[in-house]
C-alpha atoms as a PDB file:
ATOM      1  CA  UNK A   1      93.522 130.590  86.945  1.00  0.00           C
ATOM      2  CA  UNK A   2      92.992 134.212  86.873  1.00  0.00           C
ATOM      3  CA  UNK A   3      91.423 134.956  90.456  1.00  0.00           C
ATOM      4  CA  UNK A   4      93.348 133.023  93.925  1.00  0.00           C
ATOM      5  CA  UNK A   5      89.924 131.703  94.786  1.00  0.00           C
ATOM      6  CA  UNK A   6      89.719 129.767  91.084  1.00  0.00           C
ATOM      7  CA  UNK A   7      93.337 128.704  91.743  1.00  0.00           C
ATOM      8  CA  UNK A   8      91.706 127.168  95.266  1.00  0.00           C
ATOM      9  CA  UNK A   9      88.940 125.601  93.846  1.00  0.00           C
ATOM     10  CA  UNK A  10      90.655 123.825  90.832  1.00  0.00           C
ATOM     11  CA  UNK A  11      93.729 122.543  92.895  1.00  0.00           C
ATOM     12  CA  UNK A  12      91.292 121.048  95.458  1.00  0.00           C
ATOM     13  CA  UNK A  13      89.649 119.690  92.701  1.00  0.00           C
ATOM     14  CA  UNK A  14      92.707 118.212  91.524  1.00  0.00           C
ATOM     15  CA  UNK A  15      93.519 116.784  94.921  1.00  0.00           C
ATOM     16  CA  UNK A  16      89.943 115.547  95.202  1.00  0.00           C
ATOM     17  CA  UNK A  17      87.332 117.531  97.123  1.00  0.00           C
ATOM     18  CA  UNK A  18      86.331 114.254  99.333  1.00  0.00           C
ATOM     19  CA  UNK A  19      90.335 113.841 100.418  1.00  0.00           C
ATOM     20  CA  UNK A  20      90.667 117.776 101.436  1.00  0.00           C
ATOM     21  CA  UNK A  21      87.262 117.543 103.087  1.00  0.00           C
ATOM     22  CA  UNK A  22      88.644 115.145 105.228  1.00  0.00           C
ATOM     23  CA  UNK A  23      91.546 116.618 106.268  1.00  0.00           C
ATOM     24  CA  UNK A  24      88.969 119.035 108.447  1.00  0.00           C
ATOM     25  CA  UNK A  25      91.448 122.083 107.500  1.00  0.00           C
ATOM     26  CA  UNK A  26      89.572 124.583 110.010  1.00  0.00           C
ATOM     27  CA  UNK A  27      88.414 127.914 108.383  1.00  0.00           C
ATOM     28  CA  UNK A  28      86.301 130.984 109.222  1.00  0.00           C
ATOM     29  CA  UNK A  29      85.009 128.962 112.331  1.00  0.00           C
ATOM     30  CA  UNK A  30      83.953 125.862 109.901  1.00  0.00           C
ATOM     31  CA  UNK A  31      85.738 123.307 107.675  1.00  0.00           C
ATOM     32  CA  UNK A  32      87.707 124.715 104.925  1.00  0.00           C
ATOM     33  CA  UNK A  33      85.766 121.857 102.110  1.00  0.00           C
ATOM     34  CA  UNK A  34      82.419 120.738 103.232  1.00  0.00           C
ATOM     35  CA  UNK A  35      79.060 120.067 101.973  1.00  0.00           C
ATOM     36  CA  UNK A  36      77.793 122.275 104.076  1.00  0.00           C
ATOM     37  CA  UNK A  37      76.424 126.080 103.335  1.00  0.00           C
ATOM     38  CA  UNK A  38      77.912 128.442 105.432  1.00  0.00           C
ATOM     39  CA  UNK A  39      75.245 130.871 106.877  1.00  0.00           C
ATOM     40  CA  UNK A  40      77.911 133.893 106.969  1.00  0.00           C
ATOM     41  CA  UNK A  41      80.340 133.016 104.190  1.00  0.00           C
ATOM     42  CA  UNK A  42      77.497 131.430 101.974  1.00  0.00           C
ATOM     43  CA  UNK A  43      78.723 133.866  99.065  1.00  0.00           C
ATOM     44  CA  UNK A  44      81.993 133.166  99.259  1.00  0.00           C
ATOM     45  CA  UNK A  45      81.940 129.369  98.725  1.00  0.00           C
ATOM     46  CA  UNK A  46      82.880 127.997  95.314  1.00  0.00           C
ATOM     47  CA  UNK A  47      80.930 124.838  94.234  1.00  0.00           C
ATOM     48  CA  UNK A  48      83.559 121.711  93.786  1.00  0.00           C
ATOM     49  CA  UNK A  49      82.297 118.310  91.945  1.00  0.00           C
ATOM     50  CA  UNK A  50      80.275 115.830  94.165  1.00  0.00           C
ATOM     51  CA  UNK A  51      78.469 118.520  96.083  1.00  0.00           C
ATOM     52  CA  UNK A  52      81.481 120.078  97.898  1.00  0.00           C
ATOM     53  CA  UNK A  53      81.968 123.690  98.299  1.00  0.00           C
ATOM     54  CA  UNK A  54      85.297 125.443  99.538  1.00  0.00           C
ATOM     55  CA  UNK A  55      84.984 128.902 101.812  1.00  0.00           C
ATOM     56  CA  UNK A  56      87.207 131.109  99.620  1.00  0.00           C
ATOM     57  CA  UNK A  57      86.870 133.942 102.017  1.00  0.00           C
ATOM     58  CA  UNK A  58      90.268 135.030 102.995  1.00  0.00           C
ATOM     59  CA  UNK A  59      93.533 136.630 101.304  1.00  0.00           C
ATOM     60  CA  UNK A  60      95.280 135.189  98.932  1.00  0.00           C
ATOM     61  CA  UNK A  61      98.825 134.677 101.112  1.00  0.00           C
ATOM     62  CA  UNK A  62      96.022 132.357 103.324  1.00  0.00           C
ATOM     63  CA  UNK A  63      94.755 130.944 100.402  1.00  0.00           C
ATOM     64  CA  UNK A  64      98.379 129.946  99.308  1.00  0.00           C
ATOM     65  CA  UNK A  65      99.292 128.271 102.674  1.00  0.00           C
ATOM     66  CA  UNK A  66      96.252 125.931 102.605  1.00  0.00           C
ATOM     67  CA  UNK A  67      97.042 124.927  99.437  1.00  0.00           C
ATOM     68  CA  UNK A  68     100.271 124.150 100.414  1.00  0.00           C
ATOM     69  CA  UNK A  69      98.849 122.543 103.774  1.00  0.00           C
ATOM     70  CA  UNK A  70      96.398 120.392 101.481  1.00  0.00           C
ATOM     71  CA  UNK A  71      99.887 119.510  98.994  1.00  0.00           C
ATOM     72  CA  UNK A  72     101.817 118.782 102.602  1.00  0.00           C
ATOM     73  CA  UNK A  73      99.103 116.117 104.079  1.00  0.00           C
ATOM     74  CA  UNK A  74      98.263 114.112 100.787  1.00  0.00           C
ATOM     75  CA  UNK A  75     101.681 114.325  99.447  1.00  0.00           C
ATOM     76  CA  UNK A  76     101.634 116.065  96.319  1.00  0.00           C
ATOM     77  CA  UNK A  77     104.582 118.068  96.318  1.00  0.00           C
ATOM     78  CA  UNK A  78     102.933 121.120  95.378  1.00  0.00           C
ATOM     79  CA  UNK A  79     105.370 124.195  94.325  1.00  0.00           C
ATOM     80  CA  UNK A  80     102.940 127.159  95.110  1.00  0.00           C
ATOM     81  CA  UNK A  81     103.520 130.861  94.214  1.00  0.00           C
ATOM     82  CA  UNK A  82     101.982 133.949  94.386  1.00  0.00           C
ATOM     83  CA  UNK A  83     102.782 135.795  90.928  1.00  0.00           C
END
C-alpha cells in the first residue's frame, strides 16, 4: 500500500480483524481494532470487514511495531519494513 495507515488496515485484514481485536492491543487510550467509534480519533479510524475499525492515528515507526506485535501474538512471522 501506498499510505502506513493502508498498510495497517490490509495486514489486519489479513490477520483477521476479529483475532487482532482480541488481542486488546491498547491505543490512544482505547483498543487498537474495535467496533467501537472513537469520539476523539473518529477520523482517523479505517473501516475493516465485519464492522471493525482500526485507530490509525499515530506515526508510522508505531504503526510498524503493532504490526509486528499483531505478527508476534498470532504467529505469522511477519518481516516488516519501513521503505
Amino acid at each position: 500500500e501506498v499510505k502506513a495507515s493502508h498498510t495497517m488496515a490490509r495486514a489486519i485484514e489479513i490477520a483477521g480483524p476479529k483475532k487482532v481485536a482480541e488481542l486488546a492491543i491498547k491505543h490512544d487510550g482505547d483498543i487498537l481494532v474495535t467496533k467501537t467509534k472513537h469520539p476523539k480519533y473518529f477520523g482517523t479510524q479505517q473501516p475493516l470487514s465485519d464492522g471493525y475499525l482500526v485507530n490509525t492515528h499515530s506515526n508510522t515507526e508505531t504503526k510498524k511495531k503493532q504490526i509486528e506485535k499483531i505478527s508476534d501474538a498470532l504467529q505469522l512471522g511477519w518481516k516488516v519494513e519501513i521503505i
